[in-house]
C-alpha atoms as a PDB file:
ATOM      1  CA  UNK A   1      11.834 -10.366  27.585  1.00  0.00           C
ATOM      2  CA  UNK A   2       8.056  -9.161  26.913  1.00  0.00           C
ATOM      3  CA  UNK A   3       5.951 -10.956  28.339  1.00  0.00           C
ATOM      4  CA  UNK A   4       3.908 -11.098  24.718  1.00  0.00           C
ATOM      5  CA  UNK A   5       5.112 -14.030  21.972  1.00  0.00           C
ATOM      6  CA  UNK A   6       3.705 -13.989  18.453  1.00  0.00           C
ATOM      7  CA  UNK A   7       3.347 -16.954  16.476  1.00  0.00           C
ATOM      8  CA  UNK A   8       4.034 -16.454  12.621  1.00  0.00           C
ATOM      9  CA  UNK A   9       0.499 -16.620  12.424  1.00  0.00           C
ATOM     10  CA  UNK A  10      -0.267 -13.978  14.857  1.00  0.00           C
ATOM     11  CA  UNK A  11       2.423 -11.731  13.888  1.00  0.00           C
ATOM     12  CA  UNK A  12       1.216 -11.703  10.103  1.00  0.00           C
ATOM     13  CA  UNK A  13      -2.104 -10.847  11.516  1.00  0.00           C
ATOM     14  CA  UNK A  14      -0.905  -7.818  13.119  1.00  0.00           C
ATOM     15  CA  UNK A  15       0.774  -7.108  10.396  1.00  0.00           C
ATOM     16  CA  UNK A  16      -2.830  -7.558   7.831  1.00  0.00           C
ATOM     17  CA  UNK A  17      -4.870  -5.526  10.740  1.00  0.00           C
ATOM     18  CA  UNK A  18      -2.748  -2.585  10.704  1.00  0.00           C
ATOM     19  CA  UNK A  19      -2.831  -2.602   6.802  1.00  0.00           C
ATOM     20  CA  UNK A  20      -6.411  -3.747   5.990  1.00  0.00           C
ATOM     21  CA  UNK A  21      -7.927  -2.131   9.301  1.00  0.00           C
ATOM     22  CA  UNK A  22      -6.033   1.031  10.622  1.00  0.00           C
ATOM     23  CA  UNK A  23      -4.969   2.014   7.216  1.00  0.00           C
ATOM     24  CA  UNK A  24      -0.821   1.554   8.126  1.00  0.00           C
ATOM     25  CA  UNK A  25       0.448   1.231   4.353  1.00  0.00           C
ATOM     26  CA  UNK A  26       3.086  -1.393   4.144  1.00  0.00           C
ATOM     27  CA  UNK A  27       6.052   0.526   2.870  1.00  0.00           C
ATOM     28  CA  UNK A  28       5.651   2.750   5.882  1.00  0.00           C
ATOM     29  CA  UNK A  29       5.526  -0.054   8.318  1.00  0.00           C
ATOM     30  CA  UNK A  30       8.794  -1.448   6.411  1.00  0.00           C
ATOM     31  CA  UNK A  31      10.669   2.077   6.517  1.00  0.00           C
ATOM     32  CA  UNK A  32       9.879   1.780  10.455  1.00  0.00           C
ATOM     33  CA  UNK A  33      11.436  -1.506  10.708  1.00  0.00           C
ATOM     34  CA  UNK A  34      14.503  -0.808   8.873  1.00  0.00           C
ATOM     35  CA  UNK A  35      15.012   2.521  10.746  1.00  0.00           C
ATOM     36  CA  UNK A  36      14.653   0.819  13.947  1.00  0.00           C
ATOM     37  CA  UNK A  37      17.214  -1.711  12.873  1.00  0.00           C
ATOM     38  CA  UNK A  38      19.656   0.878  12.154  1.00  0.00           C
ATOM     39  CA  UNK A  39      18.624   2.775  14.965  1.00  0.00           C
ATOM     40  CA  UNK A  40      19.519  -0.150  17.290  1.00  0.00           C
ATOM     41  CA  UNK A  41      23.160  -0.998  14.779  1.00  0.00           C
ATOM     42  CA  UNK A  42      23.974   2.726  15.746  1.00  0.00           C
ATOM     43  CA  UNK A  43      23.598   2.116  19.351  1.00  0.00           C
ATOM     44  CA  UNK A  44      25.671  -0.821  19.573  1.00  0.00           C
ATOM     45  CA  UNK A  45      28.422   0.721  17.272  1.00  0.00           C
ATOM     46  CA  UNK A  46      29.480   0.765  14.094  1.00  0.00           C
ATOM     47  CA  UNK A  47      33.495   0.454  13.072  1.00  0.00           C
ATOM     48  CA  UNK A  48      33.200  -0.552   9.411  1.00  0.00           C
ATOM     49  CA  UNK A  49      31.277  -1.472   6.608  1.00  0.00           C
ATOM     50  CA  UNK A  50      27.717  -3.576   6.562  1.00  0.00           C
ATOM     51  CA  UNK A  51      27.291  -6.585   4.482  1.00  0.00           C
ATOM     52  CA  UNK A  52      23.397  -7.065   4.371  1.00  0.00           C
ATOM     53  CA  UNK A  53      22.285 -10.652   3.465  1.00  0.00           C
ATOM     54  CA  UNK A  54      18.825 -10.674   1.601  1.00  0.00           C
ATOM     55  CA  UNK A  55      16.364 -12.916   0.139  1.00  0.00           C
ATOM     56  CA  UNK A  56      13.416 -11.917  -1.910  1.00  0.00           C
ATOM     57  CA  UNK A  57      10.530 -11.247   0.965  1.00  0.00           C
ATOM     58  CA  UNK A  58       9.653  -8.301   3.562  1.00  0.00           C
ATOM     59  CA  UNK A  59      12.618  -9.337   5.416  1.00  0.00           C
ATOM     60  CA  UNK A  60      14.640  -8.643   2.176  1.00  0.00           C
ATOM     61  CA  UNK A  61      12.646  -5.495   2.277  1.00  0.00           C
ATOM     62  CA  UNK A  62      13.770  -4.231   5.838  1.00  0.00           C
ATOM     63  CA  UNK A  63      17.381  -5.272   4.569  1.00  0.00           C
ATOM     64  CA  UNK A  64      16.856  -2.704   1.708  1.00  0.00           C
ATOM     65  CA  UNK A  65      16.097  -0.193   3.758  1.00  0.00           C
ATOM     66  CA  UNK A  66      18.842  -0.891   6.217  1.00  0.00           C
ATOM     67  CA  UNK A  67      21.145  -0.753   3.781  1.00  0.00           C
ATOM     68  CA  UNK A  68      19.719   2.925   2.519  1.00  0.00           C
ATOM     69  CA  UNK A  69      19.381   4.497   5.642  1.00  0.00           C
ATOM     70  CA  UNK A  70      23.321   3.327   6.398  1.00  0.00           C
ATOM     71  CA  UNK A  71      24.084   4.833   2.958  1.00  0.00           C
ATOM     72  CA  UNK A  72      22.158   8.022   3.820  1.00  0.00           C
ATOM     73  CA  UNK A  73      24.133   7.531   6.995  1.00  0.00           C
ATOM     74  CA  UNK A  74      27.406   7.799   5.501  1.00  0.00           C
ATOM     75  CA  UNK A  75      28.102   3.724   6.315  1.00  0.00           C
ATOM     76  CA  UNK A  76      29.450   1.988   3.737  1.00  0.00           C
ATOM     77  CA  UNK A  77      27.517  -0.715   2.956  1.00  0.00           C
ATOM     78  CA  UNK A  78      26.718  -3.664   0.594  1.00  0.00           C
ATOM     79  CA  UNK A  79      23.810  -5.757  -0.241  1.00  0.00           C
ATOM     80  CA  UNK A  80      24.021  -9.319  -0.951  1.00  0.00           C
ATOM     81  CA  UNK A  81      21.025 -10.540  -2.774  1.00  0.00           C
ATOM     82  CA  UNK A  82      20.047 -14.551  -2.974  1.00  0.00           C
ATOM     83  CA  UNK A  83      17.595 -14.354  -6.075  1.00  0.00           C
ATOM     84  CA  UNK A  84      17.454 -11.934  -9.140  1.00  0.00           C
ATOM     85  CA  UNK A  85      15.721  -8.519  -8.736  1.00  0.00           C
ATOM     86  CA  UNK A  86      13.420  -9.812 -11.289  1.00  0.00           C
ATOM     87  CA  UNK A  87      11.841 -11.981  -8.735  1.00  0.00           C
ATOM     88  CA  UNK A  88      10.899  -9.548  -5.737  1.00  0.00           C
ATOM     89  CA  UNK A  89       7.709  -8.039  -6.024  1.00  0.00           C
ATOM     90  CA  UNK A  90       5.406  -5.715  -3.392  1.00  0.00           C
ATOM     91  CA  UNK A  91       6.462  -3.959  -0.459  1.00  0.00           C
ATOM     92  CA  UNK A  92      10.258  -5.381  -0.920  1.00  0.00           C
ATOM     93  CA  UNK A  93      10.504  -4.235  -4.720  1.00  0.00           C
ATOM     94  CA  UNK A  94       9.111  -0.356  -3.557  1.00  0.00           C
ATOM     95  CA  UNK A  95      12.050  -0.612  -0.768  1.00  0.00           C
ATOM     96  CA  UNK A  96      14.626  -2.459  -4.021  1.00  0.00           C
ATOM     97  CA  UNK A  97      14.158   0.409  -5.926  1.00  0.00           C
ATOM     98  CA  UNK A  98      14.001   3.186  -3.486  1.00  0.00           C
ATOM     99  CA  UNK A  99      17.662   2.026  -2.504  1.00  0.00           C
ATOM    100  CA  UNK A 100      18.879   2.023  -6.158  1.00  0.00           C
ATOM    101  CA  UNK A 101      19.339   5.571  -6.465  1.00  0.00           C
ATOM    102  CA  UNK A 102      21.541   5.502  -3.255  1.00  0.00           C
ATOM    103  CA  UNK A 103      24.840   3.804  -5.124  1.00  0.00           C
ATOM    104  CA  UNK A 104      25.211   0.839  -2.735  1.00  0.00           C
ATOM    105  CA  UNK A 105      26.710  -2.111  -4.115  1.00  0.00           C
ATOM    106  CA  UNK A 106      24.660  -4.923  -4.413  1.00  0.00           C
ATOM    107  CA  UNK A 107      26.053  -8.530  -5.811  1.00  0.00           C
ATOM    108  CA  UNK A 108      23.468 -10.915  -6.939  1.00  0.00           C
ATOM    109  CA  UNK A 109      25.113 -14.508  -5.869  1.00  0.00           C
ATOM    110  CA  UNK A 110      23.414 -17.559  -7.261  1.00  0.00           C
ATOM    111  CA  UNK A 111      25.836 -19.803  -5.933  1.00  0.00           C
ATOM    112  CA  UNK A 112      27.978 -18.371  -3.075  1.00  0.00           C
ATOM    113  CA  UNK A 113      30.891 -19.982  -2.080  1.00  0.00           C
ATOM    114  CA  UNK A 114      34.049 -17.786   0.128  1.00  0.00           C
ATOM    115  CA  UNK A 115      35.663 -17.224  -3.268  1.00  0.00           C
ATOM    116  CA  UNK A 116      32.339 -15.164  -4.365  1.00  0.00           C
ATOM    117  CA  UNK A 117      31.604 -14.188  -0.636  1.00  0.00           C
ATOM    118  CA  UNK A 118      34.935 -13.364   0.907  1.00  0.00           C
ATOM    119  CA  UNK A 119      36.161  -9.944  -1.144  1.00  0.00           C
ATOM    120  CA  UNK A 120      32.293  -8.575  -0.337  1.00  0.00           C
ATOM    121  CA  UNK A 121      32.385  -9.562   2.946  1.00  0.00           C
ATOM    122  CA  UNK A 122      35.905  -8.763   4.024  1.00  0.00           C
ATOM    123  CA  UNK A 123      36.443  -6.160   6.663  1.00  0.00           C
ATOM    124  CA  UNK A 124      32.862  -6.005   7.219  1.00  0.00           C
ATOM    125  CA  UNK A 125      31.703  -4.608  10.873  1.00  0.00           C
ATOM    126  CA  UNK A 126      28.407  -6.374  10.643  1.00  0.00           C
ATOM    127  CA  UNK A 127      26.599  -8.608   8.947  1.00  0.00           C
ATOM    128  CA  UNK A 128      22.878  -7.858   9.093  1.00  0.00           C
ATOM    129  CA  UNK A 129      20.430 -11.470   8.340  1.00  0.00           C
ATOM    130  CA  UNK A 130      17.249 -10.222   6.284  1.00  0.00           C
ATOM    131  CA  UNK A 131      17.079 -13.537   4.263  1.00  0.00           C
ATOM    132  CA  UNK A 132      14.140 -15.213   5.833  1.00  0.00           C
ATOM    133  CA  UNK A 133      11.179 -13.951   7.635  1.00  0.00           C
ATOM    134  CA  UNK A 134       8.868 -15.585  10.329  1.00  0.00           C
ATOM    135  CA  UNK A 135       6.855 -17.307   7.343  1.00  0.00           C
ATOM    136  CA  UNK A 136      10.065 -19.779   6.149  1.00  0.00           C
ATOM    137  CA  UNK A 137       9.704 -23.182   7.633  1.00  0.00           C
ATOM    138  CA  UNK A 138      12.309 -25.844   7.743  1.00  0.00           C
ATOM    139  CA  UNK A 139      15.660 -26.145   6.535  1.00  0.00           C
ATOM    140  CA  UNK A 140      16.944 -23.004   4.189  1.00  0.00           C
ATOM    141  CA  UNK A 141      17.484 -24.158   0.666  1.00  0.00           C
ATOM    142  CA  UNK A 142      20.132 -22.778  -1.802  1.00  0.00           C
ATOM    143  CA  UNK A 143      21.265 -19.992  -2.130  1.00  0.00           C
ATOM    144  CA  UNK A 144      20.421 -18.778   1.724  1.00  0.00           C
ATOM    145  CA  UNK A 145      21.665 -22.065   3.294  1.00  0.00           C
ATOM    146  CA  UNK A 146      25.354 -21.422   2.080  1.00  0.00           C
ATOM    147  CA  UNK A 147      25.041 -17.671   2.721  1.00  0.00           C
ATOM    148  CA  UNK A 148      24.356 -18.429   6.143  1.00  0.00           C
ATOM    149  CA  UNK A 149      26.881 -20.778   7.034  1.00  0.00           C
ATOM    150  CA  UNK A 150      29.356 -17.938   5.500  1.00  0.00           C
ATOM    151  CA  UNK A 151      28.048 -15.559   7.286  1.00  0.00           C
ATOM    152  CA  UNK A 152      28.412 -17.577  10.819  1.00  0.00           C
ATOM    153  CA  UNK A 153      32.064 -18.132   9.695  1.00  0.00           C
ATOM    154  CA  UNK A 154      32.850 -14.635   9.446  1.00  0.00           C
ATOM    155  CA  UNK A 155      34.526 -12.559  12.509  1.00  0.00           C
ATOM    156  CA  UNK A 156      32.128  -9.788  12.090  1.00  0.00           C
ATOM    157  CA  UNK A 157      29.307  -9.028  14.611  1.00  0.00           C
ATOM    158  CA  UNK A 158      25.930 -10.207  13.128  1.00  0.00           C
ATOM    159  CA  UNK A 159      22.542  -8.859  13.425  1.00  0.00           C
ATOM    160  CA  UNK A 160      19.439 -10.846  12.673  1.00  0.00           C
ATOM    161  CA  UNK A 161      16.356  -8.932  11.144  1.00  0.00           C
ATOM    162  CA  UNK A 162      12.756 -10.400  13.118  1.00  0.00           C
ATOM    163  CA  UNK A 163      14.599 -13.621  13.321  1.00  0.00           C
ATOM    164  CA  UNK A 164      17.545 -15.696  12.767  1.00  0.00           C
ATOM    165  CA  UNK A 165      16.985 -16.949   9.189  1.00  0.00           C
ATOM    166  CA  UNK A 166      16.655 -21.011   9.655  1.00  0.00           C
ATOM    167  CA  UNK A 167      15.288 -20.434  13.105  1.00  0.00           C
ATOM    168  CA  UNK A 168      11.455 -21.738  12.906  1.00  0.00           C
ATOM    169  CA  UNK A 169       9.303 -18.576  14.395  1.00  0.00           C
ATOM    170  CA  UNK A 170       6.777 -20.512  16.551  1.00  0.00           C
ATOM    171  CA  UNK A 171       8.668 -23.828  17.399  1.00  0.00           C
ATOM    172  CA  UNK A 172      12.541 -21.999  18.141  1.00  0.00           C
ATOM    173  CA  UNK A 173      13.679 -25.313  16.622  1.00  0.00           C
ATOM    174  CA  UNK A 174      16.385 -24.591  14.386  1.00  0.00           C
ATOM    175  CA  UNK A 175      17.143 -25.457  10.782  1.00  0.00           C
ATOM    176  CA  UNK A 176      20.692 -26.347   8.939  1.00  0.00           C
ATOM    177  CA  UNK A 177      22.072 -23.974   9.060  1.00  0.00           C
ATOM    178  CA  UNK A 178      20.458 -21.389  11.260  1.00  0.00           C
ATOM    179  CA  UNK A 179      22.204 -17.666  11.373  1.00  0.00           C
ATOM    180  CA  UNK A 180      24.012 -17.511  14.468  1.00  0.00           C
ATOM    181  CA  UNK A 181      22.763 -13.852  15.634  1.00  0.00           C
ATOM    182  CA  UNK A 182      25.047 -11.665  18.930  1.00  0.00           C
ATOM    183  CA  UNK A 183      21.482  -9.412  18.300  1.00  0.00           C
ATOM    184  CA  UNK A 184      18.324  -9.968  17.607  1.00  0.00           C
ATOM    185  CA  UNK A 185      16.387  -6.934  16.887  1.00  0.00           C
ATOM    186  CA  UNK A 186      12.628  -8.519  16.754  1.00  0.00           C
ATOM    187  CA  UNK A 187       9.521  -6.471  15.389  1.00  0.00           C
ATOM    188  CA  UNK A 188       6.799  -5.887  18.212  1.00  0.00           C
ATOM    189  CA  UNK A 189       7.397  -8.305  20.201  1.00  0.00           C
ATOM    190  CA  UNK A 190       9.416 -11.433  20.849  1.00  0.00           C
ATOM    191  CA  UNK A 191       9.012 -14.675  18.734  1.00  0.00           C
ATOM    192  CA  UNK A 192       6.662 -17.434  20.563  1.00  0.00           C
ATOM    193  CA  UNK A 193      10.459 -19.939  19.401  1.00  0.00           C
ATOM    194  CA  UNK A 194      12.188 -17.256  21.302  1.00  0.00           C
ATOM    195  CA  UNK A 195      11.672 -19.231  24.920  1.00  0.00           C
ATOM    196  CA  UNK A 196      12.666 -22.232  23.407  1.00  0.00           C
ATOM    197  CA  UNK A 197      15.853 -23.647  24.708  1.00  0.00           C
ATOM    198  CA  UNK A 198      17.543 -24.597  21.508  1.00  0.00           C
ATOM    199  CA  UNK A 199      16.617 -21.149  20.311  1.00  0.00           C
ATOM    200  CA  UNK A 200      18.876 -19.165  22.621  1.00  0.00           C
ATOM    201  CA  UNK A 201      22.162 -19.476  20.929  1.00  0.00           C
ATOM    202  CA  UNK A 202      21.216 -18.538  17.810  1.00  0.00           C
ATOM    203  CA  UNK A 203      19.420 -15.162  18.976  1.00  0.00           C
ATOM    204  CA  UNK A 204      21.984 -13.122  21.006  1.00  0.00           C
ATOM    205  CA  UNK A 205      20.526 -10.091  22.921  1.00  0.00           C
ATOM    206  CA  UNK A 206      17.015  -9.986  21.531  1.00  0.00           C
ATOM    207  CA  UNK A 207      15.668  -6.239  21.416  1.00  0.00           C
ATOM    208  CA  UNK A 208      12.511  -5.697  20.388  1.00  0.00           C
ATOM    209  CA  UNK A 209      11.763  -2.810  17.681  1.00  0.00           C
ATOM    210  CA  UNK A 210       8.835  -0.738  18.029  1.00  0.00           C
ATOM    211  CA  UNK A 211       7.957  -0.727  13.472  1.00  0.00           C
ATOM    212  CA  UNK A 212       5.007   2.247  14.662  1.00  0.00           C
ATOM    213  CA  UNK A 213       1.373  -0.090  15.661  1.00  0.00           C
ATOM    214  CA  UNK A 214       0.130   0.839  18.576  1.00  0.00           C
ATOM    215  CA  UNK A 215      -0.318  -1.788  21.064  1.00  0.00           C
ATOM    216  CA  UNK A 216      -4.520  -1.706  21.242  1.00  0.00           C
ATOM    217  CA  UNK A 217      -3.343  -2.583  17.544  1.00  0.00           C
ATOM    218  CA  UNK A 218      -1.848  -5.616  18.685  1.00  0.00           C
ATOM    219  CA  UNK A 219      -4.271  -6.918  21.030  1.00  0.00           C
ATOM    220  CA  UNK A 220      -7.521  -6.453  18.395  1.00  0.00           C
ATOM    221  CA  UNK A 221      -5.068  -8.154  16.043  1.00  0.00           C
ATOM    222  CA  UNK A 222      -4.763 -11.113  18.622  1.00  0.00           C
ATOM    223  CA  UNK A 223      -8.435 -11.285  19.375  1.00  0.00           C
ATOM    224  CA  UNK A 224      -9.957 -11.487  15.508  1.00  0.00           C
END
């Protein structure tokens, strides 16, 4: 594992240096993200369709774009979103409505249970986690807590985007429920929770995805 571990604090600074500082706008850093993701899916191998699991932040945003780069792709794919579309806004609302246009299913549950979840999730390859980011602190509330505990249920291979949603970024203590990841594919570098004990078997194989800030990014990001 790299040797570097960003708190949520430190990773939202990179994030506001390359932005504010080096110009990075934040769609394009998203688009990196979710290309890496799939990227990294394609490696590992892909026999079926992709349920994608998001909630309303940037990690909601890298799920859109997963989901429209599968599409693009050929995959079959379907999003499962845990608020209305009314309530996204920013970066994740650019990447809602860039996937739109790209015929993917998406099923807004307000209440999931396996009667709602099962027929969209059936057969399903993978199920990628993009409900909760490195900002989300304790234990998830409804909707994401039951979509997570479906999703750990579920034969399919599962993918966490940054983090395992319920997994606390800079403590690796986890929440209930916590996604129960086989990968982990992290952005820039490893979580600080990652080397926590309790962490480890809810991460999987962690791989870290480059999202396109150079590292002398990182380090005057770390030193402000």
């Amino acid at each position: 594992m790299n040797r570097l571990l960003l708190t949520r604090d430190q990773a939202r600074r990179v994030d506001q240096h390359a932005i504010h500082q080096l110009g990075y706008p934040g769609p394009v850093l998203m688009e990196n993200a979710g290309r890496g993701c799939v990227d990294l899916l394609a490696r590992l191998g892909i026999d079926g369709p992709v349920v994608v699991l998001c909630g309303k932040g940037n990690n909601a945003g890298d799920g859109f774009v997963i989901a429209r780069r599968l599409a693009l792709h050929g995959t079959p794919c379907r999003v499962v979103l845990a608020c209305d579309p009314s309530e996204l806004s920013g970066d994740a609302l650019t990447a809602h409505q860039m996937l739109r246009p790209c015929g993917v299913p998406e099923h807004v549950i307000a209440d999931p249970t396996n009667k709602t979840l099962d027929p969209i999730g059936g057969g399903a390859s993978w199920i990628v986690d993009a409900l909760l980011g490195t900002g989300a602190k304790g234990d998830p509330r409804a909707p994401m807590d039951a979509l997570i505990r479906w999703a750990n249920a579920q034969p399919a291979r599962r993918l966490a985007v940054d983090l395992p949603s319920g997994l606390d970024c800079d403590t690796g203590v986890p929440g209930e429920p916590t996604f129960r990841a086989d990968f982990t594919a992290t952005f820039i570098a490893p979580k600080a929770g990652f080397q926590t004990p309790a962490a480890k078997p809810f991460l999987g194989e962690v791989h870290t995805v480059d999202i396109g800030v150079p590292p002398s990014a990182v380090e005057a990001a770390l030193c402000d």
